[in-house]
C-alpha atoms as a PDB file:
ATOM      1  CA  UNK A   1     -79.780 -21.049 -68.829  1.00  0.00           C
ATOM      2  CA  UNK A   2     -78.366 -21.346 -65.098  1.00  0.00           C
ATOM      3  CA  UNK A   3     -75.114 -22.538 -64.665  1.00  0.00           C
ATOM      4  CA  UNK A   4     -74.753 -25.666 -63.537  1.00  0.00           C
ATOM      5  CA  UNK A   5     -71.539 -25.220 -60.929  1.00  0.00           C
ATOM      6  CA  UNK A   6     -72.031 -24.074 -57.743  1.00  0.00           C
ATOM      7  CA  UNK A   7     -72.288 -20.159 -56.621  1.00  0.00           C
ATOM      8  CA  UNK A   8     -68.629 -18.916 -55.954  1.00  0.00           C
ATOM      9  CA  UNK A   9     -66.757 -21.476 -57.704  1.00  0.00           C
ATOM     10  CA  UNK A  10     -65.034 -21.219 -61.200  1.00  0.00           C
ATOM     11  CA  UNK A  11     -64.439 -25.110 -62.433  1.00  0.00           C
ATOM     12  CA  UNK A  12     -63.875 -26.695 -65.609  1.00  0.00           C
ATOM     13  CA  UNK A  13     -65.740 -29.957 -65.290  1.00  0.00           C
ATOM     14  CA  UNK A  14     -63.563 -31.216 -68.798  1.00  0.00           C
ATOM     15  CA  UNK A  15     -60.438 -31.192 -66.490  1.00  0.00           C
ATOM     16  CA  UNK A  16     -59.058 -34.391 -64.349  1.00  0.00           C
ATOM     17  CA  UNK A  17     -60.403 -34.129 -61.280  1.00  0.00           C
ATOM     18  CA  UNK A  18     -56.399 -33.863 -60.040  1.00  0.00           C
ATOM     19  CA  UNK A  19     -56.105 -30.426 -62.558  1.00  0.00           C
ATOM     20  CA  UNK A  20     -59.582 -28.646 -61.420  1.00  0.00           C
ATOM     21  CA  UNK A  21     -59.504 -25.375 -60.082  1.00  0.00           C
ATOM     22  CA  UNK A  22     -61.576 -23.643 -57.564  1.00  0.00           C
ATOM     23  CA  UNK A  23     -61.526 -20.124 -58.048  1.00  0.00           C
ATOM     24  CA  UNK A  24     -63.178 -18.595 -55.035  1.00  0.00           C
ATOM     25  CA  UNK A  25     -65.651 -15.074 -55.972  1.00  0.00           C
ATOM     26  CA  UNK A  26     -64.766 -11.766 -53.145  1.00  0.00           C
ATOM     27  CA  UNK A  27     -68.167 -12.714 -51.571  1.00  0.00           C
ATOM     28  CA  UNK A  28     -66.872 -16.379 -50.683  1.00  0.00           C
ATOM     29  CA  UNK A  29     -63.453 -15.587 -49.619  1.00  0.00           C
ATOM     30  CA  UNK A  30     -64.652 -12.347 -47.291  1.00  0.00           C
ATOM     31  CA  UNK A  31     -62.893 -13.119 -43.882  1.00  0.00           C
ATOM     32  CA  UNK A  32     -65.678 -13.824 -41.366  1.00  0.00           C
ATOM     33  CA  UNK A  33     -65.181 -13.347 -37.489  1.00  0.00           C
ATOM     34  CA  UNK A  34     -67.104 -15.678 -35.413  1.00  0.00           C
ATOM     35  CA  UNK A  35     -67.010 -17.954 -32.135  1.00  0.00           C
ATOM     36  CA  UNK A  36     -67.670 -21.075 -34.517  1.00  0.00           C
ATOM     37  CA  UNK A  37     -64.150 -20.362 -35.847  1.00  0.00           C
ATOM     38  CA  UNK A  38     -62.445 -20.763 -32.493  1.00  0.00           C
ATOM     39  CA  UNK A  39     -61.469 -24.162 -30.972  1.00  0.00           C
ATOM     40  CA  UNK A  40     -62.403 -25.405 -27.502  1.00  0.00           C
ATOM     41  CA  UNK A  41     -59.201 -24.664 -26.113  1.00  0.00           C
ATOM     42  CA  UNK A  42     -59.292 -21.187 -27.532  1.00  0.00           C
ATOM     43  CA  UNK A  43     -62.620 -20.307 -26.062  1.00  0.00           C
ATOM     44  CA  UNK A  44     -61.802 -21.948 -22.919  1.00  0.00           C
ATOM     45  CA  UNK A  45     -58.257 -19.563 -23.017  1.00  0.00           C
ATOM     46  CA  UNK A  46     -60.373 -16.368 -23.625  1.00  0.00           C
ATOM     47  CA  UNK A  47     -62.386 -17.318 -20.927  1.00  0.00           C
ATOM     48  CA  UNK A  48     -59.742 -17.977 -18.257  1.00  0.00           C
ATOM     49  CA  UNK A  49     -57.690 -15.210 -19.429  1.00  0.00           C
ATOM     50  CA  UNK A  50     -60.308 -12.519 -18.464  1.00  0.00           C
ATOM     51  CA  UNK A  51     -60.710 -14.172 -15.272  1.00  0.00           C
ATOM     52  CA  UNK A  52     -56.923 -13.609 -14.822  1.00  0.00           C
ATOM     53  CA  UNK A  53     -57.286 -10.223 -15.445  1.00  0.00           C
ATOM     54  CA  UNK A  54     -60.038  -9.336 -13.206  1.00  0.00           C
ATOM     55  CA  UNK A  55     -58.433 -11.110 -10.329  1.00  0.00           C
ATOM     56  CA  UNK A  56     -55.157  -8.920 -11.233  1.00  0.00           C
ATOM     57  CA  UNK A  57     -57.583  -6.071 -10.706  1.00  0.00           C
ATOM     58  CA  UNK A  58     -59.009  -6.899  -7.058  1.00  0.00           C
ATOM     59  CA  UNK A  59     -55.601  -7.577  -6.300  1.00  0.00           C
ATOM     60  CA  UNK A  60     -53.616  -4.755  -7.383  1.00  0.00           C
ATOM     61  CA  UNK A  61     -56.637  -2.403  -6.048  1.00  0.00           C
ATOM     62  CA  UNK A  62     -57.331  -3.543  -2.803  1.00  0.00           C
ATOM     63  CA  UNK A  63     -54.504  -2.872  -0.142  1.00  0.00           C
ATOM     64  CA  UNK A  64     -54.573  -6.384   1.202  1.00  0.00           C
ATOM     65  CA  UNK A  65     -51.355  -8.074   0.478  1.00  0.00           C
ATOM     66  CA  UNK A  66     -50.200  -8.398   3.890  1.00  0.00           C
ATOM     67  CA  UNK A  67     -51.928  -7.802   7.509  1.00  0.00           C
ATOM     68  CA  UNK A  68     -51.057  -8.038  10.938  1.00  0.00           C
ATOM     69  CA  UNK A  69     -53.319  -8.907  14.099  1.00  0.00           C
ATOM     70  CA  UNK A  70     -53.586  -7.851  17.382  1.00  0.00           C
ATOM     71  CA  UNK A  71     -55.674  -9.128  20.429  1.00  0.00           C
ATOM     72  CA  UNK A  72     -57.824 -10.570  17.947  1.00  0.00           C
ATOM     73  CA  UNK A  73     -58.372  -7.654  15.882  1.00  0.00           C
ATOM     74  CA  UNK A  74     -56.157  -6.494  12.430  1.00  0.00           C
ATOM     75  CA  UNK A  75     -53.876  -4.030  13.081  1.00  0.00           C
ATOM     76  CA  UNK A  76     -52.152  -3.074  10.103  1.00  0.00           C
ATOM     77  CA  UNK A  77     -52.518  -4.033   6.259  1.00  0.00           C
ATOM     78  CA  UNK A  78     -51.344  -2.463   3.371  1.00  0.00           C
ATOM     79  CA  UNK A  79     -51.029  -3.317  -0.845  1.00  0.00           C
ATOM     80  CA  UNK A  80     -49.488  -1.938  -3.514  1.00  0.00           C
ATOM     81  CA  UNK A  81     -50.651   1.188  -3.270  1.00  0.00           C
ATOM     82  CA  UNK A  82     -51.749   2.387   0.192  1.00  0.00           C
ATOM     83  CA  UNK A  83     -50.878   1.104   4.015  1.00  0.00           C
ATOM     84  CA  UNK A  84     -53.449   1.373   6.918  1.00  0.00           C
ATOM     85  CA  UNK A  85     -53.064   1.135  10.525  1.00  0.00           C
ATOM     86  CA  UNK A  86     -55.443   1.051  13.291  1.00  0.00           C
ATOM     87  CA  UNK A  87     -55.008   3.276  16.364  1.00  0.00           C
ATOM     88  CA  UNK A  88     -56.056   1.413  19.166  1.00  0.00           C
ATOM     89  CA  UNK A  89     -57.022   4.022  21.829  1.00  0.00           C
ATOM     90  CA  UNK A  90     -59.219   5.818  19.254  1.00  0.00           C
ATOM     91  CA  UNK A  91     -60.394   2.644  17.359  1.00  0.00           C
ATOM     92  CA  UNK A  92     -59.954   3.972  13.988  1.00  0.00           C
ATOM     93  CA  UNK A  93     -58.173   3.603  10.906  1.00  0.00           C
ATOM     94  CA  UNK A  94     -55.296   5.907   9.548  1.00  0.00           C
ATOM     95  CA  UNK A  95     -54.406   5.346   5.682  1.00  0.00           C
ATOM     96  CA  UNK A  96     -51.320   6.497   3.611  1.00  0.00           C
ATOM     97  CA  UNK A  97     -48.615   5.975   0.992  1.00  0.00           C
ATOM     98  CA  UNK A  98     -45.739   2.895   2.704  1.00  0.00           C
ATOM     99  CA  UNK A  99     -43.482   5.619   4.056  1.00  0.00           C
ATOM    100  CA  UNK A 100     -46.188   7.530   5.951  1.00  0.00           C
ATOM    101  CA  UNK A 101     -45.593   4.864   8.972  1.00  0.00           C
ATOM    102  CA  UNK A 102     -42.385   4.200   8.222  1.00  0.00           C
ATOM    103  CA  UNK A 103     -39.773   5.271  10.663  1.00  0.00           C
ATOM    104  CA  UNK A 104     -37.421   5.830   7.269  1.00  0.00           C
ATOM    105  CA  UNK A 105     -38.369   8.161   4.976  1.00  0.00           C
ATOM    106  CA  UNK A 106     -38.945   7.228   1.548  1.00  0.00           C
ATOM    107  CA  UNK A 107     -40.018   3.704  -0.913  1.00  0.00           C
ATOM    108  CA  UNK A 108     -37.954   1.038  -1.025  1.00  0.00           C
ATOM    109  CA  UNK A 109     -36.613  -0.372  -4.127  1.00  0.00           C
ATOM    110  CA  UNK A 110     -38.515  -3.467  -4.169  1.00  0.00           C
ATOM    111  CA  UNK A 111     -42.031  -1.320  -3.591  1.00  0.00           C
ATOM    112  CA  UNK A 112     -41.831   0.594  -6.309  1.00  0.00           C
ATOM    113  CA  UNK A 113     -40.694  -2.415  -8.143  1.00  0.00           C
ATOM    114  CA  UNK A 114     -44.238  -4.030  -7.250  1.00  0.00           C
ATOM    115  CA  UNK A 115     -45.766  -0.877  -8.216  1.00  0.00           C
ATOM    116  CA  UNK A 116     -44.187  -0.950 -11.831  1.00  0.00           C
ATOM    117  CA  UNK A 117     -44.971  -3.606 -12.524  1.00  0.00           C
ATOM    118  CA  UNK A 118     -48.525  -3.497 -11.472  1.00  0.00           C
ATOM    119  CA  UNK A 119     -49.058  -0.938 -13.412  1.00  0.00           C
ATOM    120  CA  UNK A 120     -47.517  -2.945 -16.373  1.00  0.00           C
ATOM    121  CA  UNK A 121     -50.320  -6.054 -15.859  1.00  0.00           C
ATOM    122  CA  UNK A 122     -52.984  -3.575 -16.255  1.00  0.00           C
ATOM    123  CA  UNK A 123     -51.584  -1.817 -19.085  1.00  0.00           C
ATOM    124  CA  UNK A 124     -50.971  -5.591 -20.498  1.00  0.00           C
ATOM    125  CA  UNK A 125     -54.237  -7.153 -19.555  1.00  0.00           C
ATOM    126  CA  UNK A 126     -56.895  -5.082 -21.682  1.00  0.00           C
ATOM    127  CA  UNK A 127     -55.389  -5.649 -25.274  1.00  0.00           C
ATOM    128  CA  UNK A 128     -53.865  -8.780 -23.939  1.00  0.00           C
ATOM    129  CA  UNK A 129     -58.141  -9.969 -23.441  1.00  0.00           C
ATOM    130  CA  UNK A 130     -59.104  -8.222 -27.099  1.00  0.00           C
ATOM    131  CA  UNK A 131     -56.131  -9.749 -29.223  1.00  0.00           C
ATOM    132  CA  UNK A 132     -57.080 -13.192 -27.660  1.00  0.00           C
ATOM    133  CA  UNK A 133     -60.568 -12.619 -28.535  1.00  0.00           C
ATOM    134  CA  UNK A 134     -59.647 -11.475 -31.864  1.00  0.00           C
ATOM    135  CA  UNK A 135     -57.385 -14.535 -32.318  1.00  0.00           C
ATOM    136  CA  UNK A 136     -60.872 -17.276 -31.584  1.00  0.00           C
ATOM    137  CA  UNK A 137     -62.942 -15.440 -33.330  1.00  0.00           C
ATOM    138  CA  UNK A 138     -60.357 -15.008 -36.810  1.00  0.00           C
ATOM    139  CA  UNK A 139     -60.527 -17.268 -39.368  1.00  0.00           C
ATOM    140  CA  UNK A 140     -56.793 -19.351 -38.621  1.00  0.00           C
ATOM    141  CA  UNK A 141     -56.154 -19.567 -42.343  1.00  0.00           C
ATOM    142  CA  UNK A 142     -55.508 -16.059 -42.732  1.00  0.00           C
ATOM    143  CA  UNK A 143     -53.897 -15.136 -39.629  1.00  0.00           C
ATOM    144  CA  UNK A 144     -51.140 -12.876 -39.991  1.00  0.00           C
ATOM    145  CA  UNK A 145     -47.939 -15.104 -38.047  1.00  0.00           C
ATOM    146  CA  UNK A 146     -47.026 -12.259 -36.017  1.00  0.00           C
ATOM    147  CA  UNK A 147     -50.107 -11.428 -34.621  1.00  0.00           C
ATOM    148  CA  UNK A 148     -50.330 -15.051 -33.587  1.00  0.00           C
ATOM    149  CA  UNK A 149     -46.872 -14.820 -31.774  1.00  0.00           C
ATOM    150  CA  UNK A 150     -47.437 -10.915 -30.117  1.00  0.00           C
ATOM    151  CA  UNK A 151     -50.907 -12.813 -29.171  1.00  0.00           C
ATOM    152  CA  UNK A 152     -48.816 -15.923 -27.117  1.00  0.00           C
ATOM    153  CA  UNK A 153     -46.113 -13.265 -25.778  1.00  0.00           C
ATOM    154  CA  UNK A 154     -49.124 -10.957 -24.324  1.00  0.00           C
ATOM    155  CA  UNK A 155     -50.886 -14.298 -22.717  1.00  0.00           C
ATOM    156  CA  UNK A 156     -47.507 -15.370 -21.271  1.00  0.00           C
ATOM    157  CA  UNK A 157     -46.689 -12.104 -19.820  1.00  0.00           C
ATOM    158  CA  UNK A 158     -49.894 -12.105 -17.756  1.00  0.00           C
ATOM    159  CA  UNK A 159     -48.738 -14.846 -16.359  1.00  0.00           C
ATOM    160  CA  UNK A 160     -45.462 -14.031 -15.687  1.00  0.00           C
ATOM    161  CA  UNK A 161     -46.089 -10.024 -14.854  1.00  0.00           C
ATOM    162  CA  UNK A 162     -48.043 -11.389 -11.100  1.00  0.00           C
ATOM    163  CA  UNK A 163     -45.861 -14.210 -10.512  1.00  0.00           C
ATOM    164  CA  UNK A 164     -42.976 -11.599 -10.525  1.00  0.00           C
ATOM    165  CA  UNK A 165     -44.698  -9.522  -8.196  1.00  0.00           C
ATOM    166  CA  UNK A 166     -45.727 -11.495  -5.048  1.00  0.00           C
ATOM    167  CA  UNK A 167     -41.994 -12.997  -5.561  1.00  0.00           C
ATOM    168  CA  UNK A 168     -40.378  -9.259  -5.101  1.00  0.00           C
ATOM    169  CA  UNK A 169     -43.420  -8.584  -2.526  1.00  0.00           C
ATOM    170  CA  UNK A 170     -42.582 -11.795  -0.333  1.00  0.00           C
ATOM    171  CA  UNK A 171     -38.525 -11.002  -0.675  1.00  0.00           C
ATOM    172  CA  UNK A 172     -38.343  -7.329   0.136  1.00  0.00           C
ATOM    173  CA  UNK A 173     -41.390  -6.587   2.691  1.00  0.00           C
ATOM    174  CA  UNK A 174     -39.640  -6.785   6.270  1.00  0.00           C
ATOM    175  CA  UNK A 175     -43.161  -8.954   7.434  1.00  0.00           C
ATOM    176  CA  UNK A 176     -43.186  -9.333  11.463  1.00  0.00           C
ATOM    177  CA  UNK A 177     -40.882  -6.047  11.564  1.00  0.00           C
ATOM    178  CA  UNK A 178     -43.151  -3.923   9.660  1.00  0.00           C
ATOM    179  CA  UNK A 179     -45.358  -3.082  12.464  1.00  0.00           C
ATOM    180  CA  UNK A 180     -43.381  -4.827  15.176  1.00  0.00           C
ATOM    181  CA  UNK A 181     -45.818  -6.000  18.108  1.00  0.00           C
ATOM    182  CA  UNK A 182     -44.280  -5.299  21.752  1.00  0.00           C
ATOM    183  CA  UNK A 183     -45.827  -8.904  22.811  1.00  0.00           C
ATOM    184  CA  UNK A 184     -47.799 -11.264  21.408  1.00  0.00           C
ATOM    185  CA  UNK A 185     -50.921 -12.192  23.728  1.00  0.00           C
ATOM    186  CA  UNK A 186     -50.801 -15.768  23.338  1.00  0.00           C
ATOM    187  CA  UNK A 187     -55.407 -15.998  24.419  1.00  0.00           C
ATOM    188  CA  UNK A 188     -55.976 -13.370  21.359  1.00  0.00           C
ATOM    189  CA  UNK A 189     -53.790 -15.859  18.814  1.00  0.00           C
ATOM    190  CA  UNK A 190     -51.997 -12.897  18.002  1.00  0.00           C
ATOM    191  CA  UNK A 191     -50.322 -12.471  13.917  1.00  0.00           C
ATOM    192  CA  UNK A 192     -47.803  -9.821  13.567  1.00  0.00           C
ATOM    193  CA  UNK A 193     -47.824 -10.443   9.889  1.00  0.00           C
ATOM    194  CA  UNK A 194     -49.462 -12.796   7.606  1.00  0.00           C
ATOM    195  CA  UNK A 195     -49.840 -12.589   3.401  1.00  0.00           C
ATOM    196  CA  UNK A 196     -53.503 -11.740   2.908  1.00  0.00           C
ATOM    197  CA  UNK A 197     -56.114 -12.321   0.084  1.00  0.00           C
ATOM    198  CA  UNK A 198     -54.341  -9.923  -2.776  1.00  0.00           C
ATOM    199  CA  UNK A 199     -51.319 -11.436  -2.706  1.00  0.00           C
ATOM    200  CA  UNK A 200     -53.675 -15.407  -2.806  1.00  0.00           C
ATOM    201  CA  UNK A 201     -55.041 -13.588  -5.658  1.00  0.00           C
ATOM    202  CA  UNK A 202     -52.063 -12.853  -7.682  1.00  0.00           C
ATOM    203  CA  UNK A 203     -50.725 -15.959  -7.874  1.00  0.00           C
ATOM    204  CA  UNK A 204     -54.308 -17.611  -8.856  1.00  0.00           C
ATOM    205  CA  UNK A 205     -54.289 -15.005 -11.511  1.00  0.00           C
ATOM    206  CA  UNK A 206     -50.623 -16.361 -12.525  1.00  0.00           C
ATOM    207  CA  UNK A 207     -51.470 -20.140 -12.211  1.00  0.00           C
ATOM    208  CA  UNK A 208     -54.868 -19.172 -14.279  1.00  0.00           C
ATOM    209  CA  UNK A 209     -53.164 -17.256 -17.111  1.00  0.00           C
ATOM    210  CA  UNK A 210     -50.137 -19.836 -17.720  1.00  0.00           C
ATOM    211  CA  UNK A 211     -53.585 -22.250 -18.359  1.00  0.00           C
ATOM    212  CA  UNK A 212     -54.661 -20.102 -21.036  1.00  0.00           C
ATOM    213  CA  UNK A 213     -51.363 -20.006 -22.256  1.00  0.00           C
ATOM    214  CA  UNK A 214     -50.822 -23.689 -22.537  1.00  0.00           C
ATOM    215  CA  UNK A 215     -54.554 -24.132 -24.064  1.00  0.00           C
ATOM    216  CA  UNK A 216     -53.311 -21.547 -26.465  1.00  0.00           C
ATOM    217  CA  UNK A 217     -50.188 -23.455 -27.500  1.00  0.00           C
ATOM    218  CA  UNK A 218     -52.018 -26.953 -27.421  1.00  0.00           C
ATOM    219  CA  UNK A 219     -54.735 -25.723 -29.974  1.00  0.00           C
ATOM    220  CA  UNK A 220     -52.149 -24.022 -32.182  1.00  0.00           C
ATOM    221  CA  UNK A 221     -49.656 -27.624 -32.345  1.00  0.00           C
ATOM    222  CA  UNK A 222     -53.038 -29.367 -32.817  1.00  0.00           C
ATOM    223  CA  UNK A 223     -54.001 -27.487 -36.057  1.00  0.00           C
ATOM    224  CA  UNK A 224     -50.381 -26.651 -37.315  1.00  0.00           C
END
């Protein structure tokens, strides 16, 4: 004769309803990942944070954190990794590490600085994207405390990692005296220095990974 409580559960229906109870069977209780599990913040945070990330990567790659222009034309630019300058009689580009220009031999502090700690966001970003992933998709009732906090501490530092860097960028690069212009041709607008798209994109990246953060924290206070 079939039982008559339901699959999985172990009751005594003779009990109080206030003394049943429900014994779950290893089939029920088997931890199940999905995207059902996670909140609308959460998915929303996932989705902002790998944004973050790849906009960390364009900027951090491309060696456009600062130009300069000249009778209309960009003269210099340079990024975290690599300077360029154009030579005007030839019309052509020459690339190189910062001190290959430089009239000092050697990096500053505050470059390698940069450098560190770009290195140190992309070192970050990749488990920062998987253990935020992992944290949606996990059932919340059996997440392990810690992994919860080392999950907010990785989200915040993304946030904090490019913030850091444009503010040591913008505070150590010498700007108009990096390539100084003899004259500045007032018909060809002439820009000895100007921050360029990498640097816009760091601080997006910051501003957009402090949102994930927050969405992060206002799911986890709403459920608490």
């Amino acid at each position: 004769m079939a039982s008559s409580n339901p699959r999985g559960y172990a009751v005594d229906p003779k009990l109080p309803k206030a003394q049943r109870s429900y014994a779950f069977n290893d089939e029920e209780t088997k931890l199940s990942f999905s995207c059902g599990n996670g909140s609308l913040f959460l998915k929303l945070s996932s989705f902002l944070l790998f944004f973050s990330g790849l906009l960390q990567l364009i900027a951090i790659a491309a060696p456009y954190w600062a130009a300069g222009w000249r009778r209309s034309k960009m003269s210099w630019h340079e990024g975290v990794w690599m300077t360029c300058q154009r030579e005007e009689m030839e019309n052509k580009w020459i690339c190189g590490a910062y001190d290959y220009f430089s009239s000092r031999p050697g990096v500053p502090v505050w470059y390698d600085a940069v450098q560190a700690m770009g290195l140190m966001s992309i070192v970050i970003f990749l488990p920062a994207v998987l253990l935020n992933v992992f944290y949606t998709m996990h059932p919340k009732g059996t997440m392990y405390k810690g992994l919860l906090w080392f999950n907010f501490a990785l989200t915040l530092a993304t946030a904090l990692l490019p913030l850091t860097m444009v503010i040591v960028f913008a505070a150590g690069h010498p700007g108009r005296y990096r390539f100084p212009i003899p004259y500045l041709d007032e018909d060809h607008d002439d820009d000895p220095f100007e921050f360029h798209f990498s640097f816009a994109f760091e601080i997006i990246a910051s501003f957009v990974s402090l949102c994930a953060f927050i969405l992060e924290i206002m799911d986890f206070t709403k459920n608490k």
